[in-house]
Protein backbone atom coordinates (compact mmCIF):
# COMPACT_ATOMS: atom_id res chain seq x y z
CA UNK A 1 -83.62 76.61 -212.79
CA UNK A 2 -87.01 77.29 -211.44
CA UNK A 3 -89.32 74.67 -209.55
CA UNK A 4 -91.98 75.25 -207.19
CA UNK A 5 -92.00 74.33 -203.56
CA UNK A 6 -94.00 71.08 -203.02
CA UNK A 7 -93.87 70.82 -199.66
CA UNK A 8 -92.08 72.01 -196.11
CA UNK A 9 -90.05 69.84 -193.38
CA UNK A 10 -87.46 70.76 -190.34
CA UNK A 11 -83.84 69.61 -190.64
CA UNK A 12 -82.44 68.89 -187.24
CA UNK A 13 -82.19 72.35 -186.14
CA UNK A 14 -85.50 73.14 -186.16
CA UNK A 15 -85.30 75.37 -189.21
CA UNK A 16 -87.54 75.14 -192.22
CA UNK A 17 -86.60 73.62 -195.00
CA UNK A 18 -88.85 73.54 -198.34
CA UNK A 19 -88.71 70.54 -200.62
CA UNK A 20 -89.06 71.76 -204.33
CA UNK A 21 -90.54 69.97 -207.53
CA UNK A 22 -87.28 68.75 -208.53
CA UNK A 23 -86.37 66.42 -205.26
CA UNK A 24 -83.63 69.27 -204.06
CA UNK A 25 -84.20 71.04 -200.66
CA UNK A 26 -83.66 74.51 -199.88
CA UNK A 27 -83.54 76.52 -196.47
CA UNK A 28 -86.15 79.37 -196.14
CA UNK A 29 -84.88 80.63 -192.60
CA UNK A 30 -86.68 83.20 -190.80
CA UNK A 31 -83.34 84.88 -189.60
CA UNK A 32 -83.71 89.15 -188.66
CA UNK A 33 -82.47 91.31 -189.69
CA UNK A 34 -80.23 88.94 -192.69
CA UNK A 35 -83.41 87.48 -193.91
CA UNK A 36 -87.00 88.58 -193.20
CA UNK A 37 -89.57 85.38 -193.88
CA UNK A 38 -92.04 85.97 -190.70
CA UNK A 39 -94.46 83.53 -192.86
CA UNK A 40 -92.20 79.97 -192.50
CA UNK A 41 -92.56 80.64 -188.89
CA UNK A 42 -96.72 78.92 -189.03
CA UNK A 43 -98.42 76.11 -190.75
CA UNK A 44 -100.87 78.82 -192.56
CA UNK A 45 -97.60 81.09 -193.64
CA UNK A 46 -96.21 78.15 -195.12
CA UNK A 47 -99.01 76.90 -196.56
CA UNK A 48 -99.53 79.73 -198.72
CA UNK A 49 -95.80 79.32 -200.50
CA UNK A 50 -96.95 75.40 -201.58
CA UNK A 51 -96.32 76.04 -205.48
CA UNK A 52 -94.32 78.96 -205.53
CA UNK A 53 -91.48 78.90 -207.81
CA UNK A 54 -87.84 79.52 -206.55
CA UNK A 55 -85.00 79.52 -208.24
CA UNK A 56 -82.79 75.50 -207.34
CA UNK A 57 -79.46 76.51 -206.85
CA UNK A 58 -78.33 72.77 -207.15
CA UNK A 59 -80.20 72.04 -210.47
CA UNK A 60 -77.79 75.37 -211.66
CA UNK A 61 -74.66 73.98 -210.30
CA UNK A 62 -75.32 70.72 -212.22
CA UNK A 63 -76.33 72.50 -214.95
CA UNK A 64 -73.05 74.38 -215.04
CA UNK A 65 -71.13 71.44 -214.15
CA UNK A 66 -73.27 69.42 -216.83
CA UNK A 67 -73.49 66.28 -214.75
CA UNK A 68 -75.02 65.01 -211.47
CA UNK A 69 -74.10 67.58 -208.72
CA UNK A 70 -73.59 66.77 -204.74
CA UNK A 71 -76.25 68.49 -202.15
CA UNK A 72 -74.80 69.91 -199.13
């Protein structure tokens, strides 16, 4: 399902974590060359992805399992 990102935090390794519409979390790691997201790595980079939609791999897996699902 898509939500948009609402807003950013660290977990407790430092790497960015965005918190989307729908109360999930999801990593957006800046990790080369696997994953290329230069912007995560400053407040203004960030700032620009408040409200862009991503798809919530939890909210699928609950959907799927058609009840509450656990987030790892």
């Amino acid at each position: 399902m898509l939500h948009p990102i609402i807003s950013f935090e660290q977990d407790d390794l430092g790497d960015w974590v965005a918190l989307l519409a729908c109360g999930h979390h999801q990593h957006v790691r800046h990790n080369p060359p696997l994953v290329e997201r230069p912007w995560v790595l400053t407040a203004e980079g960030r700032a620009r992805f408040i409200g862009v939609v991503v798809e919530c791999r939890w909210c699928e897996e609950e959907r799927g399992s058609g009840g509450a699902g656990e987030q790892r």
